[in-house]
Protein backbone atom coordinates (compact mmCIF):
# COMPACT_ATOMS: atom_id res chain seq x y z
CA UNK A 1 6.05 -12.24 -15.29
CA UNK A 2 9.12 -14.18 -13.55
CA UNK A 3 8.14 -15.99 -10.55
CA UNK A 4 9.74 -15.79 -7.39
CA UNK A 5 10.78 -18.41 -4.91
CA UNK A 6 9.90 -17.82 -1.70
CA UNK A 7 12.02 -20.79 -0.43
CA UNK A 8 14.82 -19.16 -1.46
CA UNK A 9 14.17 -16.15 1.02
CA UNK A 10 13.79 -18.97 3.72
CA UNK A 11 16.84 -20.87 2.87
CA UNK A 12 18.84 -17.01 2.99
CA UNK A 13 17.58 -16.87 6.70
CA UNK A 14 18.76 -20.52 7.34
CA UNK A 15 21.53 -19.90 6.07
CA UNK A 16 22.44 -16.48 7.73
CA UNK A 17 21.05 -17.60 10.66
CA UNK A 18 23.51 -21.10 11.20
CA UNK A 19 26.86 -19.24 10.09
CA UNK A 20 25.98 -16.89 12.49
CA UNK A 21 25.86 -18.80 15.87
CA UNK A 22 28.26 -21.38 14.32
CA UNK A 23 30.64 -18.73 13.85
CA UNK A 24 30.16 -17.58 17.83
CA UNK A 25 30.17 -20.71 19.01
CA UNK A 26 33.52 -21.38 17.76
CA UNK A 27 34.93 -18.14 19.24
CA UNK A 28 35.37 -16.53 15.79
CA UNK A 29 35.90 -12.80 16.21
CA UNK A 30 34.23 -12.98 19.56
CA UNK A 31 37.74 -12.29 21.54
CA UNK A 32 37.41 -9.33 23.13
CA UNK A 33 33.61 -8.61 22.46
CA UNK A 34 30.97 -7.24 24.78
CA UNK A 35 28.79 -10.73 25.55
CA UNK A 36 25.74 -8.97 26.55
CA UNK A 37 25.48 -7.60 22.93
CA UNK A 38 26.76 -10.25 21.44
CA UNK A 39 24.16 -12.69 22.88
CA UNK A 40 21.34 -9.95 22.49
CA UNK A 41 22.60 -9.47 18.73
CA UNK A 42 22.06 -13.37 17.71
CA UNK A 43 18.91 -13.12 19.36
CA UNK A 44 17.79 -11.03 16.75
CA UNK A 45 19.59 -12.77 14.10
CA UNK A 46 17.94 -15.61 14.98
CA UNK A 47 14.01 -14.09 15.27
CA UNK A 48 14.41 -12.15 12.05
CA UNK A 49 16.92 -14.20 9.75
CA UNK A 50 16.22 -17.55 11.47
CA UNK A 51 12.83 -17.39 12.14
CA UNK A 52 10.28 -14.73 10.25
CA UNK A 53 12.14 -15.66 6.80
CA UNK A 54 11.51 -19.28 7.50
CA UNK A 55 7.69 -18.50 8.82
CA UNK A 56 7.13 -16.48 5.34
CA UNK A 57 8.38 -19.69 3.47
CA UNK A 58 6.31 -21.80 5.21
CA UNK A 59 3.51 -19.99 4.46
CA UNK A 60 3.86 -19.43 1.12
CA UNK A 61 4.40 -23.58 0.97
CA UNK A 62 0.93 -23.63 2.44
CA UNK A 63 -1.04 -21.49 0.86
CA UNK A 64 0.54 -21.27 -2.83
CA UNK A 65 2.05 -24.87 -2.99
CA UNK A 66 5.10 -23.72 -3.91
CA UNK A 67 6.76 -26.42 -3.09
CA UNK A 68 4.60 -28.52 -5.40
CA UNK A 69 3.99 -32.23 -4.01
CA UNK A 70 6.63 -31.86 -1.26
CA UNK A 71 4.36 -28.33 -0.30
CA UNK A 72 2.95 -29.43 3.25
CA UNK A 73 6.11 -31.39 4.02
CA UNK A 74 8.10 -28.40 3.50
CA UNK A 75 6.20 -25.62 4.99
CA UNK A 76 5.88 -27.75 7.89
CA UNK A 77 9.47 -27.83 8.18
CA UNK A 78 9.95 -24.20 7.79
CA UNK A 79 7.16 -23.55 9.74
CA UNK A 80 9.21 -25.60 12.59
CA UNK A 81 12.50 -23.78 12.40
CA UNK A 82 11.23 -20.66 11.92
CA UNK A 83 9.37 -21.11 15.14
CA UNK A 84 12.23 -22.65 16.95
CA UNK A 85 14.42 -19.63 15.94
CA UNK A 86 11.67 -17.90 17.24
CA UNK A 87 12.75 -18.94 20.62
CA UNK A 88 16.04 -19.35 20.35
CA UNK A 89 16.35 -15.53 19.86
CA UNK A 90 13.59 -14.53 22.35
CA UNK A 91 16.01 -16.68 24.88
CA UNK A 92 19.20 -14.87 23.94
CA UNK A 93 17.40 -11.77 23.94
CA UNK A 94 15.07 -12.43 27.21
CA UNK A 95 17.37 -15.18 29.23
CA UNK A 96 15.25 -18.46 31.10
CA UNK A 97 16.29 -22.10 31.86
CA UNK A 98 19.14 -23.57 30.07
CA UNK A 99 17.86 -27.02 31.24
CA UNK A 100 14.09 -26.21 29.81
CA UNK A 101 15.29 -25.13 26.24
CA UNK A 102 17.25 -28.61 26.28
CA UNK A 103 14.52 -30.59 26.88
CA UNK A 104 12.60 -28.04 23.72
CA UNK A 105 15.90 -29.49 21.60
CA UNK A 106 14.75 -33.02 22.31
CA UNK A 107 11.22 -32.44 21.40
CA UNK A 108 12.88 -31.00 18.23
CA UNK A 109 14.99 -33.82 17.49
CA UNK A 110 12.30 -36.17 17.84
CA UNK A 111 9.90 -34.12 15.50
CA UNK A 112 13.80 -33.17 12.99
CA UNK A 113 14.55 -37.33 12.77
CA UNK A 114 10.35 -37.64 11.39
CA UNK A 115 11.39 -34.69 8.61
CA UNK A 116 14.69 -36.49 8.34
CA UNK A 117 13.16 -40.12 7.94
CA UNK A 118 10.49 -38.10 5.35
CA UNK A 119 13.44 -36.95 2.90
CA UNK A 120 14.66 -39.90 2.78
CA UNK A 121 11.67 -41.96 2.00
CA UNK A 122 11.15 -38.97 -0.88
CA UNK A 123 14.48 -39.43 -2.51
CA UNK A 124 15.35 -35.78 -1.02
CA UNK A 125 18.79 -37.05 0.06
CA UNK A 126 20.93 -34.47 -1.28
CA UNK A 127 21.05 -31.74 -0.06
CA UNK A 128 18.09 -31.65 2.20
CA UNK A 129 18.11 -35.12 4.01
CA UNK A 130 22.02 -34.90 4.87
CA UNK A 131 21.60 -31.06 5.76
CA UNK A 132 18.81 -32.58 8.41
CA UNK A 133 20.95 -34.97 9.26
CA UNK A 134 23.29 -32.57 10.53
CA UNK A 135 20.24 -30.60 11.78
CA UNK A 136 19.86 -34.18 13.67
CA UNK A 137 23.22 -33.96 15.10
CA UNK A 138 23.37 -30.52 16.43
CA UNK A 139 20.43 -30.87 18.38
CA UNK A 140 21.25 -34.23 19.99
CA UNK A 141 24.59 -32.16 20.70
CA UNK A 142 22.72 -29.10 21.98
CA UNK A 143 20.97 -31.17 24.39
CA UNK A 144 23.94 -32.22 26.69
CA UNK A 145 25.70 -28.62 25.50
CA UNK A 146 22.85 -26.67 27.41
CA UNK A 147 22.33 -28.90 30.27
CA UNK A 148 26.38 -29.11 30.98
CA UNK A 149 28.06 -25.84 29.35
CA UNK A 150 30.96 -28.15 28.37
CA UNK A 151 33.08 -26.23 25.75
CA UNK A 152 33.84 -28.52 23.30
CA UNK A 153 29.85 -29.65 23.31
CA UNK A 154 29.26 -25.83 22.08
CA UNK A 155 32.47 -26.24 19.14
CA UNK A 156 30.78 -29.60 17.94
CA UNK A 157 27.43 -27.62 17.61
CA UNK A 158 29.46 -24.49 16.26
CA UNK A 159 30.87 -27.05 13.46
CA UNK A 160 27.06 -28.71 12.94
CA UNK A 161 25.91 -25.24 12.36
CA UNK A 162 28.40 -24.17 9.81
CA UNK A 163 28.26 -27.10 8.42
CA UNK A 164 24.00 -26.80 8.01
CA UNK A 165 25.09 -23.04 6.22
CA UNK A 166 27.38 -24.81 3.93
CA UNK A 167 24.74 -28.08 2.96
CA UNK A 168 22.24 -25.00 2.92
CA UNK A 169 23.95 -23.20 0.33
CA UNK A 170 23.62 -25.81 -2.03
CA UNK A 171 19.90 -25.69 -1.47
CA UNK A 172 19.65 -21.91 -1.56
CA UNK A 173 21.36 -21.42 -5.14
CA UNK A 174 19.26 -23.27 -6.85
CA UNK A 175 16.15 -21.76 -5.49
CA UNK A 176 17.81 -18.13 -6.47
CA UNK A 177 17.75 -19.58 -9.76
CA UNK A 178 14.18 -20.68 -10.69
């Protein structure tokens, strides 16, 4: 029997997910495009890439140890982004308060730098703690982004999140490979 990886589905959504809105938010191929469906189409990027790939993950971390001594630690990050994709798409999709979803990316950042501080302490420095490093940096530039609409706040987190797909993809090929 080969086993299968279920991080590696989780780290496909991550990674889908962050190319994705980092592409849109630095106006690749969005010239010309109808916004509405635009916004409404990374909505559900983000709730079925973003967030029930990462919820599966974390799951699987929890209740097969996958992850083997790093199994809570990890399914409790997955667990977090795939619930914060979660909303992130139900916004897109649904609309609300620009101001309130910057104050969720605080609460975020606090609870990313913990996970951050955590991969660290575990040696996981490459890729994972500088990919949630960046993670740190988006969100700290998502904050201001969504509470001013400043353009080049929204290119900086474009660049974090392409820059999260491309850390990402060295976490995802291995995990295709096990």
């Amino acid at each position: 029997m080969i086993p299968v990886n279920p991080e590696a589905i989780g780290l496909f959504g991550l990674f889908a997910t962050v190319i994705c809105f980092g592409l849109e938010q630095l106006g690749v191929g969005v010239k010309g495009a109808d916004h509405e469906k635009l916004t409404r189409t990374l909505g559900y990027i983000a709730i079925f890439f973003g967030g029930f790939t990462q919820l599966f993950t974390s799951l699987c971390m929890y209740l097969f140890s996958v992850g083997g001594d790093h199994s809570v630690y990890l399914g409790t990050v997955f667990g977090f982004f795939g619930l914060f994709w979660i909303l992130v798409g139900f916004f897109f999709i649904k609309g609300g308060d620009k101001k309130a979803m910057a104050h969720f990316f605080l609460c975020g950042l606090i609870l990313c730098i913990g996970f951050t501080i955590r991969a660290f302490q575990d040696g996981l420095v490459w890729p994972l703690g500088i990919d949630l490093v960046v993670i740190d940096v988006l969100l700290l530039t998502l904050i201001p982004a969504w509470y001013t609409g400043k353009p080049a706040l929204t290119k900086l987190a474009g660049l974090c999140n392409v820059a999260i797909g491309v850390i990402s993809a060295f976490l995802l090929f291995p995990a295709l490979f096990l």
